[in-house]
Protein backbone atom coordinates (compact mmCIF):
# COMPACT_ATOMS: atom_id res chain seq x y z
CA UNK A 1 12.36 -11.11 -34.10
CA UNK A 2 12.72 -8.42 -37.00
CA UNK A 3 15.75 -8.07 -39.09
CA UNK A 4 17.75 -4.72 -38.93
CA UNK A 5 15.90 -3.21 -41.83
CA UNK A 6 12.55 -4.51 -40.76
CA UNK A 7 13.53 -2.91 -37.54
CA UNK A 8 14.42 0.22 -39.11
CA UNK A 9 11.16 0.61 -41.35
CA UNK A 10 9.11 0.17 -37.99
CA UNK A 11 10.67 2.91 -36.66
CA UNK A 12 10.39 5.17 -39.28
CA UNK A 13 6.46 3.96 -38.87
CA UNK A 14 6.40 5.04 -35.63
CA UNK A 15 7.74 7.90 -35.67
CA UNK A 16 5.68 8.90 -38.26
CA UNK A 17 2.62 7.98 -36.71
CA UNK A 18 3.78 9.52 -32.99
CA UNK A 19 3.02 12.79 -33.17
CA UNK A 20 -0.91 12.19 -34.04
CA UNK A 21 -1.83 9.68 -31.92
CA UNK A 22 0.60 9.79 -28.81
CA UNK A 23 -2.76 11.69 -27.14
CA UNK A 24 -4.59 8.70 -27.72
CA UNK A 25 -1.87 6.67 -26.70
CA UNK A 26 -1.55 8.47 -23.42
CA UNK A 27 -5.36 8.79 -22.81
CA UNK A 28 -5.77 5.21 -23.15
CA UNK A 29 -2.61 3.78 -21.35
CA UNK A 30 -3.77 5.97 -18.18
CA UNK A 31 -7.66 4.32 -18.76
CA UNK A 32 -6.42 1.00 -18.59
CA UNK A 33 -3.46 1.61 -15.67
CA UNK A 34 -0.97 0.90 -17.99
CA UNK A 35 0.73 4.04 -17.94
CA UNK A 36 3.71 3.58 -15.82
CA UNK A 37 4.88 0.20 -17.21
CA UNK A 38 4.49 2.44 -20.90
CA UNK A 39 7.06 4.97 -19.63
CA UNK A 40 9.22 2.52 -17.99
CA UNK A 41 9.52 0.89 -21.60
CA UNK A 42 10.05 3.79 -22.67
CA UNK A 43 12.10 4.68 -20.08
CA UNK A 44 10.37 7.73 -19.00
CA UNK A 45 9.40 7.16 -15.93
CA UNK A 46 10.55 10.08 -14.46
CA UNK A 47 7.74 11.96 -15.78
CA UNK A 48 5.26 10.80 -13.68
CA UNK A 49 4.45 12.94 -10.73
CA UNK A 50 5.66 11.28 -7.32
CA UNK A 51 2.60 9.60 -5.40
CA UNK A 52 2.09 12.45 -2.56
CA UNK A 53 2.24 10.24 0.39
CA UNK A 54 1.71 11.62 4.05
CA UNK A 55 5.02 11.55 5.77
CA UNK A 56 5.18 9.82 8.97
CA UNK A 57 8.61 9.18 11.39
CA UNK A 58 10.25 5.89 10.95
CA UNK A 59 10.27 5.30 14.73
CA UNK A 60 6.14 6.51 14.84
CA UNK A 61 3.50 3.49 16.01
CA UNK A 62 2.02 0.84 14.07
CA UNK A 63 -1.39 0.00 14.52
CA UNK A 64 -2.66 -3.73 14.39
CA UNK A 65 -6.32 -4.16 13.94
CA UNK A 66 -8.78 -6.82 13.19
CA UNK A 67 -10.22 -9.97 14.81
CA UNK A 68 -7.79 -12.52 15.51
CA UNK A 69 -7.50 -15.17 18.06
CA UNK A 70 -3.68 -14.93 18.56
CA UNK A 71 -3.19 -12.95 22.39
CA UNK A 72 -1.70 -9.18 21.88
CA UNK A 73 1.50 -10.53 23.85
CA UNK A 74 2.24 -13.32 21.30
CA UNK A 75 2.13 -10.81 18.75
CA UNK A 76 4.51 -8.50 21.14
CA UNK A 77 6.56 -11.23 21.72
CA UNK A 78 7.13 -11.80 17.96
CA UNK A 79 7.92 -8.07 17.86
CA UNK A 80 10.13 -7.91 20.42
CA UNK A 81 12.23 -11.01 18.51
CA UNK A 82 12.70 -8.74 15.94
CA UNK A 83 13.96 -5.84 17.34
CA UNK A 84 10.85 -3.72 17.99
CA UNK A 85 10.00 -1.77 21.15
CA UNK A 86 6.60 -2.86 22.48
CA UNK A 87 5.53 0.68 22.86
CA UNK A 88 5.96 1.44 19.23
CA UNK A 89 2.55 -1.24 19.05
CA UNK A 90 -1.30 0.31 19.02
CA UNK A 91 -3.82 -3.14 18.91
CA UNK A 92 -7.29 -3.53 18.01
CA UNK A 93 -7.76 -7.33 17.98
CA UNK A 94 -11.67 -7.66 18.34
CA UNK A 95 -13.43 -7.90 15.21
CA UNK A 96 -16.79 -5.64 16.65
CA UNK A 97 -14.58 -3.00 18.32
CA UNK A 98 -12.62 -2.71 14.66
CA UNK A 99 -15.83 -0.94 13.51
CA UNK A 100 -16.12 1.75 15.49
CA UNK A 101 -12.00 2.41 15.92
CA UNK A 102 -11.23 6.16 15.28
CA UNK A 103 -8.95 6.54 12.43
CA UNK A 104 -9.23 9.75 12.01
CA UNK A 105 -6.70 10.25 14.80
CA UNK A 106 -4.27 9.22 12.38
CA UNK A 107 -5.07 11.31 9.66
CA UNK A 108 -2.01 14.00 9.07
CA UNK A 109 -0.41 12.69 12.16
CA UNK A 110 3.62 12.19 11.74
CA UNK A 111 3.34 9.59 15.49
CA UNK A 112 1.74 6.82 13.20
CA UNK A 113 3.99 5.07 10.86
CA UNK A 114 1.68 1.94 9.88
CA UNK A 115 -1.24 0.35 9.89
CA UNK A 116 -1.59 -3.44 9.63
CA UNK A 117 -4.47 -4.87 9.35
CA UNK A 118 -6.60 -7.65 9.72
CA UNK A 119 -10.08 -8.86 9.24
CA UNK A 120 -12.61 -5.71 9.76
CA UNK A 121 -15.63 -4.64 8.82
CA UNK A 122 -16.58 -2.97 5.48
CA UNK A 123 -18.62 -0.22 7.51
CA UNK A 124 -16.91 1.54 9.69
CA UNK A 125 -15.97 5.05 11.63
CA UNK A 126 -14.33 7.21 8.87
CA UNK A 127 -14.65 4.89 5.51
CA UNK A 128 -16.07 7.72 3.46
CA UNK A 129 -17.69 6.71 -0.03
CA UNK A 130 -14.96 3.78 -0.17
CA UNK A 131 -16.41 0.58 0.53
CA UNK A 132 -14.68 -0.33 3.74
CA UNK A 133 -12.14 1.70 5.78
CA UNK A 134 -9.20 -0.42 4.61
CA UNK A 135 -9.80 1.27 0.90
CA UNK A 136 -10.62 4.44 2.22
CA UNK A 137 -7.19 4.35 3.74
CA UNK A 138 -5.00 2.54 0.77
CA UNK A 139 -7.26 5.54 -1.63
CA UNK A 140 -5.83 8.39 0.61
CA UNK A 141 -1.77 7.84 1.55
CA UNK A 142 -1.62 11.99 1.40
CA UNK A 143 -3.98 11.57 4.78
CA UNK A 144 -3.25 8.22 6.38
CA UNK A 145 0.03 6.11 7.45
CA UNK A 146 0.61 3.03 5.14
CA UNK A 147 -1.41 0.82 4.78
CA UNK A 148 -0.98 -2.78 4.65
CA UNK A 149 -2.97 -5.62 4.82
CA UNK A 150 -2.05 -9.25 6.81
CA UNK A 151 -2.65 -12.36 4.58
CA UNK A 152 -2.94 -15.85 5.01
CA UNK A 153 -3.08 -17.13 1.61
CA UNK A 154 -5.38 -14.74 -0.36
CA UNK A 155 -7.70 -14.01 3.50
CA UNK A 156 -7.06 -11.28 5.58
CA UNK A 157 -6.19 -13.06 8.66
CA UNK A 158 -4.00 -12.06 11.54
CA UNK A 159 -1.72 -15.20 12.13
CA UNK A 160 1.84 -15.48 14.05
CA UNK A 161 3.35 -16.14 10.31
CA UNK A 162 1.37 -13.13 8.89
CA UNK A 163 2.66 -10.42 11.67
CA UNK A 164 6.17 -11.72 11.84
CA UNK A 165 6.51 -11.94 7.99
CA UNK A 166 4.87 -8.28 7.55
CA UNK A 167 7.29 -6.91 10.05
CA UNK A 168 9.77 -8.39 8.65
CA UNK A 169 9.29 -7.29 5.04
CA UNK A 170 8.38 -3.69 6.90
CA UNK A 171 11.70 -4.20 8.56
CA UNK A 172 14.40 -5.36 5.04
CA UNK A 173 12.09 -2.06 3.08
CA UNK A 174 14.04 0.03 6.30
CA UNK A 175 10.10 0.89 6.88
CA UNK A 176 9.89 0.86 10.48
């Protein structure tokens, strides 16, 4: 830790130096994703530019897909535990049938609020230059719901404990 006058000659430093190479500074904290947590420091962070996010209604449909072997009604079941109407739920459980899904019907459209998902394919209907239509989805939240993915351990996998836990964080966020 610096003493008060060591303290005070770094700042002087600083400022000094600020004015030529806060470009640099900038250019290279925005390189390496380190921009945000520099104006947060800084406590700036109110110049960043809001994420434009497509705006969905809290009540709109969520959207399970992947392969999994747990039945669509255990997963409603679990839903329905926590308070959610079955009809709010859209499912895609077969890992084959993931690939061609049409996500484009969700694209700009306020009725879907979420999409969880699974285990899918990298190619797929819709994935664009991204490399599988889980990035193409997390790359573009002005077009598409949110995205989030269910884990079991560090593999997508769609497990009782992975669906009730996502809903439930979905749920305390006031999400869904």
């Amino acid at each position: 830790m610096l003493s008060i006058e060591a303290l005070s000659d770094l700042e002087e430093e600083v400022l000094n130096r600020f004015p030529e190479q806060i470009t640099g500074i900038l250019s290279r904290c925005n390189r390496n994703g380190e921009l945000e947590k520099l104006l947060k420091i800084l406590q700036m962070e109110d110049l960043l530019e809001p994420e434009k996010r497509f705006e969905s209604y809290k009540e709109g449909k969520i959207v399970v897909i992947g392969g999994t072997k747990v039945n669509e009604n255990v997963l409603l079941s679990i839903a329905k535990d926590l308070g959610l109407s079955k009809d709010r739920f859209e499912f895609c459980l077969d890992y084959e049938a993931a690939q061609k899904y049409d996500f484009r019907k969700m694209q700009y459209a306020p009725s879907y609020r979420l999409i969880l998902f699974g285990p899918v394919p990298h190619s797929g209907h819709g994935k664009g230059d991204s490399g599988s239509i889980i990035a193409e989805i997390e790359n573009h939240p002005e077009m598409y719901p949110r995205a989030e993915r269910l884990l079991a351990g560090q593999e997508l996998k769609i497990t009782k404990s992975s669906f009730r836990e996502k809903l439930q964080q979905m749920l305390q966020e006031d999400y869904i």
